[in-house]
Protein backbone atom coordinates (compact mmCIF):
# COMPACT_ATOMS: atom_id res chain seq x y z
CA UNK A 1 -41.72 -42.50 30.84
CA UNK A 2 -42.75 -40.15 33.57
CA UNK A 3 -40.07 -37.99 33.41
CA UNK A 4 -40.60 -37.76 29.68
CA UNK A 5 -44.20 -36.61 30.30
CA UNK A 6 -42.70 -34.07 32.37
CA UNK A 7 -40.46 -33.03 30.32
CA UNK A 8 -43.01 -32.41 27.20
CA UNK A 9 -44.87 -30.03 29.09
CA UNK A 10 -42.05 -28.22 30.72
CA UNK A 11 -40.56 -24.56 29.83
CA UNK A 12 -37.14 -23.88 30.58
CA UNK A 13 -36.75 -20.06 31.80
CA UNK A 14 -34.46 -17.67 33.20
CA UNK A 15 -35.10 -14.70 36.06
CA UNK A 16 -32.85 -12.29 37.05
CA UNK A 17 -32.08 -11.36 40.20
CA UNK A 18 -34.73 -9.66 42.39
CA UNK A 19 -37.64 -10.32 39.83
CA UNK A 20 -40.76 -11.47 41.48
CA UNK A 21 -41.83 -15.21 39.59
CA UNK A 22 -45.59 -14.31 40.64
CA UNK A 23 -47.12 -12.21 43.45
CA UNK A 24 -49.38 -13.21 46.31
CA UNK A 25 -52.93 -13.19 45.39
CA UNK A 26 -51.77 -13.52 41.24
CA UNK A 27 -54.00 -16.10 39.56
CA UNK A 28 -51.90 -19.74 40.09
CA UNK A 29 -51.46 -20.84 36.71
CA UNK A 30 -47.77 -22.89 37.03
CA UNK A 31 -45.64 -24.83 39.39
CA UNK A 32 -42.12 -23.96 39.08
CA UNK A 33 -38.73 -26.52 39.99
CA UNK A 34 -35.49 -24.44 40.15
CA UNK A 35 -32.79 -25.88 38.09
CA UNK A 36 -30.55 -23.41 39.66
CA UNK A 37 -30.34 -20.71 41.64
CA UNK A 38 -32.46 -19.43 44.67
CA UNK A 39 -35.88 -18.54 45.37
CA UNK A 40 -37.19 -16.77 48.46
CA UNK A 41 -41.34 -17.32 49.41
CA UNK A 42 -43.08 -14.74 51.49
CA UNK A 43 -45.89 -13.77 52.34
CA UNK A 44 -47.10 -9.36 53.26
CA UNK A 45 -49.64 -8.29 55.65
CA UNK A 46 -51.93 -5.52 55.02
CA UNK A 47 -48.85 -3.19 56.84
CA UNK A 48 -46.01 -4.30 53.99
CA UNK A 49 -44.28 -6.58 57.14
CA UNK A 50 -42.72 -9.89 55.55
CA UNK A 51 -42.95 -13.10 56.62
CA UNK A 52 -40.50 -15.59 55.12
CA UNK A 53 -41.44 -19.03 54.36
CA UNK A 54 -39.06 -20.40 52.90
CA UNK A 55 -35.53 -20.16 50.91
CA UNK A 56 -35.61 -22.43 48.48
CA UNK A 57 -32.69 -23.92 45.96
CA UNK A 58 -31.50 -26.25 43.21
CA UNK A 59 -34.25 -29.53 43.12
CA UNK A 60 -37.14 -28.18 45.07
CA UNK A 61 -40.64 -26.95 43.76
CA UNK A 62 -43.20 -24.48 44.58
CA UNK A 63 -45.57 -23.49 45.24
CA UNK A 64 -46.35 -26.15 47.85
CA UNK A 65 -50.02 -25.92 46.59
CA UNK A 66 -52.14 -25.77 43.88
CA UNK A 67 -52.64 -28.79 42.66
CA UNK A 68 -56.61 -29.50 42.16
CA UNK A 69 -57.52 -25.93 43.48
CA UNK A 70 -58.35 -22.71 42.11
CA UNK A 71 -57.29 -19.30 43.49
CA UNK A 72 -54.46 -17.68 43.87
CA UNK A 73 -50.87 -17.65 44.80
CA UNK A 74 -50.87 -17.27 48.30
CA UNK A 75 -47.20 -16.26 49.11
CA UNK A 76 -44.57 -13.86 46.91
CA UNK A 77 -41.75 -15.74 44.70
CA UNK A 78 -38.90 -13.38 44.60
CA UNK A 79 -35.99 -14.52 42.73
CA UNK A 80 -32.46 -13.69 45.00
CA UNK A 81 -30.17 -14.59 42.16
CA UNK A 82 -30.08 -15.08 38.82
CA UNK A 83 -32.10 -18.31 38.59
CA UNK A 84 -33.18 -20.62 35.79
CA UNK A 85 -36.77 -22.35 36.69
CA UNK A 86 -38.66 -25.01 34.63
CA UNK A 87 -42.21 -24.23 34.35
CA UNK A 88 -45.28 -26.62 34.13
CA UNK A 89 -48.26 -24.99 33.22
CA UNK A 90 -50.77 -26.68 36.59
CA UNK A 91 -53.71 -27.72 34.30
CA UNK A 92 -50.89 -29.93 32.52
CA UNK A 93 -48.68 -30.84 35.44
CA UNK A 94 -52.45 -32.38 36.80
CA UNK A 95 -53.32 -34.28 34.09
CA UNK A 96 -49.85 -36.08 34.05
CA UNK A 97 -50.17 -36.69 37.46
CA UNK A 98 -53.41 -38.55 36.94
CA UNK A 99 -51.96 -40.49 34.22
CA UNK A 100 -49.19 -41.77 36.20
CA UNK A 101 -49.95 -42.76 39.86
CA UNK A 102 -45.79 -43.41 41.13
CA UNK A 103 -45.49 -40.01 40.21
CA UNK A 104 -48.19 -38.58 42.12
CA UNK A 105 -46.91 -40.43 45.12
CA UNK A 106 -43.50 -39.11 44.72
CA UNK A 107 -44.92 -35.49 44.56
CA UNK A 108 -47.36 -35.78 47.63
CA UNK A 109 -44.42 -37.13 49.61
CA UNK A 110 -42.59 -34.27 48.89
CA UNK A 111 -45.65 -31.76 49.77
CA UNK A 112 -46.73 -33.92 53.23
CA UNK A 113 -43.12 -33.25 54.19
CA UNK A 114 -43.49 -29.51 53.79
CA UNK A 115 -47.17 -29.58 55.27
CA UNK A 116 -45.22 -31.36 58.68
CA UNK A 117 -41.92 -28.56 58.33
CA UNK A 118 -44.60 -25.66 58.34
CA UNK A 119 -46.87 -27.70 61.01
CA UNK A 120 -43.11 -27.67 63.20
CA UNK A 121 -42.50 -24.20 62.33
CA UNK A 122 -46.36 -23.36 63.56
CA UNK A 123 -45.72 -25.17 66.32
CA UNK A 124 -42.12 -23.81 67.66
CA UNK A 125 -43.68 -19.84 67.75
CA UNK A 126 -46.67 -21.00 69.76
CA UNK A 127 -44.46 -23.24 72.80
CA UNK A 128 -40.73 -21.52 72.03
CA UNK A 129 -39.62 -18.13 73.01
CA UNK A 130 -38.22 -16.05 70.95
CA UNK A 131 -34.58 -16.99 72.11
CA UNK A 132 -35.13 -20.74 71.64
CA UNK A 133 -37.08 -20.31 67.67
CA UNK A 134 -33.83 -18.66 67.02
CA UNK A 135 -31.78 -21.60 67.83
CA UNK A 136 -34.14 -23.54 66.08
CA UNK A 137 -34.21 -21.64 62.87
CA UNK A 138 -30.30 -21.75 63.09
CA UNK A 139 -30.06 -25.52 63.20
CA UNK A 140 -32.76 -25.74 60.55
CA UNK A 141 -30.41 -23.51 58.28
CA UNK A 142 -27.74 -25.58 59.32
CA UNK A 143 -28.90 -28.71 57.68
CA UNK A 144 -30.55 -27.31 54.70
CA UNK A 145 -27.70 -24.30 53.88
CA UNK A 146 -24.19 -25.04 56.04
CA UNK A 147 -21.61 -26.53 55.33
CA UNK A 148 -20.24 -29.28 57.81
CA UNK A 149 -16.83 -29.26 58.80
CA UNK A 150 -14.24 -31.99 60.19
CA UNK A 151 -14.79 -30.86 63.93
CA UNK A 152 -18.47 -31.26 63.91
CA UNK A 153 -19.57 -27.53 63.38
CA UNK A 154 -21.34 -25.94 60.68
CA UNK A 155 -20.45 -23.13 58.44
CA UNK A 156 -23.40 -20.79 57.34
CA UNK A 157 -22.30 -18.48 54.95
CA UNK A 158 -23.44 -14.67 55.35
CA UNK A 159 -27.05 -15.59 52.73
CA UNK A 160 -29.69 -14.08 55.03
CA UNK A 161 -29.40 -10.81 57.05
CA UNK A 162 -30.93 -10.50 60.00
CA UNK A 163 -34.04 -8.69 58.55
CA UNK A 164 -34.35 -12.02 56.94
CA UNK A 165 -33.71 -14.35 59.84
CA UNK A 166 -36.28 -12.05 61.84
CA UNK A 167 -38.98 -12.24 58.91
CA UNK A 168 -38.72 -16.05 59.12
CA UNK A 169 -40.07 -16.76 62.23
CA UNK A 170 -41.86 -13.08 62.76
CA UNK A 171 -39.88 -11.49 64.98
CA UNK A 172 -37.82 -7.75 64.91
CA UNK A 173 -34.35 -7.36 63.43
CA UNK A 174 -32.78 -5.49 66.76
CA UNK A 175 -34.03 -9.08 68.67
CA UNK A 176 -31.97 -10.78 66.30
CA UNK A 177 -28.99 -8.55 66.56
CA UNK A 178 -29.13 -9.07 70.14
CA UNK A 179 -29.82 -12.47 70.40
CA UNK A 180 -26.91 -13.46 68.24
CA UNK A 181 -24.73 -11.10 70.10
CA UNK A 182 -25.43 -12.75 73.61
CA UNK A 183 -24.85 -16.46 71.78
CA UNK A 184 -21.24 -14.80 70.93
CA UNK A 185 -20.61 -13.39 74.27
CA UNK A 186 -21.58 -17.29 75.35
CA UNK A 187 -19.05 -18.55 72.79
CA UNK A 188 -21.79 -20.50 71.34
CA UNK A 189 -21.03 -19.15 67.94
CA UNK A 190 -18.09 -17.39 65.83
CA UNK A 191 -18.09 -15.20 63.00
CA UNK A 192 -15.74 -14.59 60.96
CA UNK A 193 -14.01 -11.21 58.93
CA UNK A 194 -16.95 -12.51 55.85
CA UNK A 195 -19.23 -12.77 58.44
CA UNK A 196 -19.55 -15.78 57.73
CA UNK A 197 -21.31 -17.92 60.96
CA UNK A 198 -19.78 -21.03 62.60
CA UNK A 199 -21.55 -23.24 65.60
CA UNK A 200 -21.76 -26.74 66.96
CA UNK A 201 -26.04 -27.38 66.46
CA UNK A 202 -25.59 -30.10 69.01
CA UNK A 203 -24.40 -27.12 71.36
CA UNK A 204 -27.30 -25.22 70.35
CA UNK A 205 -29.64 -27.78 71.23
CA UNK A 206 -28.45 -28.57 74.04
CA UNK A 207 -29.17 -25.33 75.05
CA UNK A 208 -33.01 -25.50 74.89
CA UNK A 209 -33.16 -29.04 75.66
């Protein structure tokens, strides 16, 4: 029954590659679910810098607010490959979720678990150093994007540059470069002739434990 609420209000649509859903500051008028593909949130400072908040792919939703609010969107949606989204006008989406209680539950689950990544994420650039929120961010890929392998590591395909690993936890591309290049030196991690990346995350966090 819920579902089929869902689904009556719903819009099934498709955005190409490196098309924008909305922009930060646009009025929010819809939440969006991908069905597939892969969605990258970020936010711009007054200089054009990026900030990454999150990659996002098949089964999740955004944006992570909006729901009983006015305003805008406060991050960019930028589509990184041909993606199709569902997507639920918010005025609707609300007045389903007031009709049906379970599914509001299920839905503010899914946003306190997001509030408590971010609240991590906060958290790790105020006590880590910049050598140690690297780790982290590479374990954090790890689960959500590798792929795990019989001897324990993970394989992270070659899906964010280092521009992009930078912008996610605000830090320069050259720190990157060289950060990753001392873990190689230190045989913590391989790449391959892809470029694809391959690492033991118990090995990395052992190393800022």
């Amino acid at each position: 029954m819920e579902l089929t609420r869902v689904a009556e209000i719903s819009i099934l649509r498709k955005w190409e590659k490196n098309s924008h859903v909305f922009l930060q500051g646009d009025t929010l008028e819809n939440v969006y679910f991908i069905l597939d593909g892969k969605v990258k949130i970020y936010k711009s400072d007054i200089n054009g810098r990026e900030q990454i908040v999150a990659i996002l792919k098949n089964g999740e939703m955004f944006p992570h607010i909006g729901f009983f609010r006015k305003g805008g969107y406060p991050a960019f949606a930028e589509v990184l490959e041909t993606s199709d989204l569902v997507v639920i006008p918010i005025a609707l989406f609300e007045k389903v979720l007031i009709e049906n209680p379970h599914l509001s539950i299920k839905v503010f689950k899914v946003l306190g678990e997001k509030i408590v990544d971010l609240q991590d994420r906060l958290e790790e650039q105020i006590l880590n150093n910049t050598y140690e929120q690297i780790i982290k961010l590479l374990i954090r890929l790890a689960d959500k994007h590798g792929e795990t392998l019989e001897d324990g590591r993970v394989c992270l395909k070659p899906e964010f540059t280092n521009r992009d690993l930078a912008n996610m936890i605000g830090t320069t591309r050259e720190t990157v470069s060289r950060t990753l290049t001392k873990m190689k030196k230190d045989e913590l991690l391989v790449m391959d002739g892809t470029h694809n990346m391959f690492f033991d995350p118990r090995a990395l966090l052992e190393e800022i434990l």
